[in-house]
C-alpha atoms as a PDB file:
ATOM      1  CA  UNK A   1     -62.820 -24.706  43.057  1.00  0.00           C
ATOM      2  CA  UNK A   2     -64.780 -27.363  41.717  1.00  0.00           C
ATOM      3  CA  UNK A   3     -67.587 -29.338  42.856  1.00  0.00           C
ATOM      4  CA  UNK A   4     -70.114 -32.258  41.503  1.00  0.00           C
ATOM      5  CA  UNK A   5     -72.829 -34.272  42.807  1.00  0.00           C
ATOM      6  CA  UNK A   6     -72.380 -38.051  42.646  1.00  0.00           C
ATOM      7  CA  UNK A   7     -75.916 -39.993  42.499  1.00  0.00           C
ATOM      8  CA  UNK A   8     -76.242 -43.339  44.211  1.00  0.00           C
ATOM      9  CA  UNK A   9     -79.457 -43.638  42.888  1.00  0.00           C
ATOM     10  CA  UNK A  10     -82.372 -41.120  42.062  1.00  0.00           C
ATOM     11  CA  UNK A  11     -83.243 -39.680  45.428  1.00  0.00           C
ATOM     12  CA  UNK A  12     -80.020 -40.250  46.850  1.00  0.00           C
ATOM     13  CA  UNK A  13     -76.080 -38.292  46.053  1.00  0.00           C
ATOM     14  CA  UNK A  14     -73.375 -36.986  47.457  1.00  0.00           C
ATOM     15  CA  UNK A  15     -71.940 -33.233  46.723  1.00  0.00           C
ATOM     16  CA  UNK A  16     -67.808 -33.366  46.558  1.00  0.00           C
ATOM     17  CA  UNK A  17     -66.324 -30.019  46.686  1.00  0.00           C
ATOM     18  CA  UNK A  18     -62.767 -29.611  45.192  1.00  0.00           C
ATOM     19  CA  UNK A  19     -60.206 -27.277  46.371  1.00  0.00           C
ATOM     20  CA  UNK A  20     -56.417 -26.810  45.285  1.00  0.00           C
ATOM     21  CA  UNK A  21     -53.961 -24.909  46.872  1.00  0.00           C
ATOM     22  CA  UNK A  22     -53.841 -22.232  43.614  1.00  0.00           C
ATOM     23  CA  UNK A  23     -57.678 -21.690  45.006  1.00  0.00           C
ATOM     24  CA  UNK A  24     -57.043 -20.883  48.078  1.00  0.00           C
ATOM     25  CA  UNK A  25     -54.082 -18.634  46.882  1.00  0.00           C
ATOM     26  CA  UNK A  26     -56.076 -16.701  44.700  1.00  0.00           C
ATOM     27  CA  UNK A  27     -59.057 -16.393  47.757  1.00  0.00           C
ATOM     28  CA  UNK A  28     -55.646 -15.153  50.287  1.00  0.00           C
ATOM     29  CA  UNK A  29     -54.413 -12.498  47.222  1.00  0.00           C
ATOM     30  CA  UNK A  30     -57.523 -11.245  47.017  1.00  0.00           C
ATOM     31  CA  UNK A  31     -57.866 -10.517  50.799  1.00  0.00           C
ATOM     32  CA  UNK A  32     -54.226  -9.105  51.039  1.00  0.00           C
ATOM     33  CA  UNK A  33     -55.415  -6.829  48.023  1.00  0.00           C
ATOM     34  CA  UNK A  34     -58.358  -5.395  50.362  1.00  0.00           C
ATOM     35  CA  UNK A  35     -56.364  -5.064  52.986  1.00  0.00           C
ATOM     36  CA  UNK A  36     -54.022  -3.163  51.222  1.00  0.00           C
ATOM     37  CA  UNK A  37     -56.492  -0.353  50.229  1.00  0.00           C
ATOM     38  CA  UNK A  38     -57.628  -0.615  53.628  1.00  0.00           C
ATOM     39  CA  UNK A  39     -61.032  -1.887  52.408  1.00  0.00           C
ATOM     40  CA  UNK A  40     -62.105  -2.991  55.864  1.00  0.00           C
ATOM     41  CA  UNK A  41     -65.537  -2.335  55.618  1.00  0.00           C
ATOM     42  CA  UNK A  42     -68.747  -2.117  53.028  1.00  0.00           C
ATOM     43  CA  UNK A  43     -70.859   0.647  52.576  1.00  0.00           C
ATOM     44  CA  UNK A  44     -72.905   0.348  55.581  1.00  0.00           C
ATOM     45  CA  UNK A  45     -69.793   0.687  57.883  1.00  0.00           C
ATOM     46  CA  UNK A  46     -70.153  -3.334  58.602  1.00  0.00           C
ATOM     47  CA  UNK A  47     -66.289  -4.972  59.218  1.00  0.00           C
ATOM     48  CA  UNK A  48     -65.287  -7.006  56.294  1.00  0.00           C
ATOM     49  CA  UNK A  49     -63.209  -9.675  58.567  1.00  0.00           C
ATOM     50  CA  UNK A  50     -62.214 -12.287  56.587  1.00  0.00           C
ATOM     51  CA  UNK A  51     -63.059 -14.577  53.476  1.00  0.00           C
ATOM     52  CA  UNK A  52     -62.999 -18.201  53.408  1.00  0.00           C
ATOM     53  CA  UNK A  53     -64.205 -20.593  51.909  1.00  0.00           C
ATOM     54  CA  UNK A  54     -66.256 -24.397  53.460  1.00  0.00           C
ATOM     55  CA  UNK A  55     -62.891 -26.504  52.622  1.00  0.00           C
ATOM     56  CA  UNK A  56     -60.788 -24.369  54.949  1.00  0.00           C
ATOM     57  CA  UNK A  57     -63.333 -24.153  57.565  1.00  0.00           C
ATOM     58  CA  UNK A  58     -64.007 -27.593  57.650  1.00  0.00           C
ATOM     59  CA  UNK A  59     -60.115 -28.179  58.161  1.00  0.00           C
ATOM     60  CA  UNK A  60     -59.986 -26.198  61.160  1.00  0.00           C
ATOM     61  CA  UNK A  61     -63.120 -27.990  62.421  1.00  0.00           C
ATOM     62  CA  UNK A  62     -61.201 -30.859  61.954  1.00  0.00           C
ATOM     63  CA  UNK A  63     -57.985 -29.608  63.731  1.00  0.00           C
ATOM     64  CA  UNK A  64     -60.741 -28.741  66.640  1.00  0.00           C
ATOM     65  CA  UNK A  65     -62.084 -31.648  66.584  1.00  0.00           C
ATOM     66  CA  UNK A  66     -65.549 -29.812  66.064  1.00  0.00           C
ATOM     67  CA  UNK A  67     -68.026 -30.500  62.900  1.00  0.00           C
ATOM     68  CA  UNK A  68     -69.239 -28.354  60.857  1.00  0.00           C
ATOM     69  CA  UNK A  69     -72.136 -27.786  62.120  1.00  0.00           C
ATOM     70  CA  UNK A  70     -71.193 -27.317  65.519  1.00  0.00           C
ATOM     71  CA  UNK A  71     -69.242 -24.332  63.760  1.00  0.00           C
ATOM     72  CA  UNK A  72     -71.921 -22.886  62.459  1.00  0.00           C
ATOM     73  CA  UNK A  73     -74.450 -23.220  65.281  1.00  0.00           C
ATOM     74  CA  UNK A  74     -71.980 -21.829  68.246  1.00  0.00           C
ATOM     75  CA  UNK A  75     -70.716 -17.828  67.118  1.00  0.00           C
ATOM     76  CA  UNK A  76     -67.876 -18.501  69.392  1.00  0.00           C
ATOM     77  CA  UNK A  77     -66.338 -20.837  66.789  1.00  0.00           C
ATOM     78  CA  UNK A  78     -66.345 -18.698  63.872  1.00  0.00           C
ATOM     79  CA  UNK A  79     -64.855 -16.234  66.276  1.00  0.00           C
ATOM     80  CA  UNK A  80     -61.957 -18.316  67.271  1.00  0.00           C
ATOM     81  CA  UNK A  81     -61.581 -19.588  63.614  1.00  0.00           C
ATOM     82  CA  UNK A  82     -61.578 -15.500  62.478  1.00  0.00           C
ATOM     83  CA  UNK A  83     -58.799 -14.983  65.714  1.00  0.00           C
ATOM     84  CA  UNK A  84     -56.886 -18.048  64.833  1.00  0.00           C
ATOM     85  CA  UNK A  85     -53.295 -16.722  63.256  1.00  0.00           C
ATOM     86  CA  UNK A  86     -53.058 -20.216  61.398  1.00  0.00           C
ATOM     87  CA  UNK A  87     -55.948 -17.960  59.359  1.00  0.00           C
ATOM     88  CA  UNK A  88     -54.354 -14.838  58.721  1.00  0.00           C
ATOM     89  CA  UNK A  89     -53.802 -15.215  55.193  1.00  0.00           C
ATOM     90  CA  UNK A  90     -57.943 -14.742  54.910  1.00  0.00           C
ATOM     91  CA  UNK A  91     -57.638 -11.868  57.242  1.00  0.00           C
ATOM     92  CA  UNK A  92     -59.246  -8.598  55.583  1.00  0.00           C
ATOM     93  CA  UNK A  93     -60.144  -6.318  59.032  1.00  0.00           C
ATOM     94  CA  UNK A  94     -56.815  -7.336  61.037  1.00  0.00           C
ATOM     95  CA  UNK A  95     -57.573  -6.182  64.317  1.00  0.00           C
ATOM     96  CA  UNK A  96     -59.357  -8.782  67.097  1.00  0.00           C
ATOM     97  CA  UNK A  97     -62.840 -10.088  66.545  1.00  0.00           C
END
């Protein structure tokens, strides 16, 4: 993942964020890893559900036709986002949100 901010002048830029798809592989091995050794939760018994990252959430915003910050303002959107199968691959915790 990579990411820069372009300036358009001194008080003004733009932040690009950069994602391939051997990213987001590495982000979906890493949550089929915890999964595997049923690493569900953290050491205050809290569900580890899933791992994502801001390109991926924004896609499914835009698949919603939600924004962003819609998403992040209204829990049940991250819920249905967590639920979604198209997702899975970020699961960690498998079972319903």
């Amino acid at each position: 993942m990579r990411g820069f901010i372009d300036y358009t002048n001194e008080h003004d830029g733009t932040l690009y964020h950069a994602v391939d798809k051997a990213d987001l592989d590495t982000v979906a091995e890493h949550c089929k890893a915890l999964r595997s050794i049923g690493a569900t939760k953290n050491t205050q018994g809290d569900w580890h559900a899933m791992t994502a990252d801001a390109f991926t959430i924004q896609q499914w915003c835009d698949r919603k036709g939600i924004t962003f910050r819609e998403f992040m303002q209204d829990p049940k959107h991250a819920t249905n986002f967590v639920n979604d199968p198209d997702n899975a691959a970020f699961r960690v915790h498998t079972g319903r949100v």
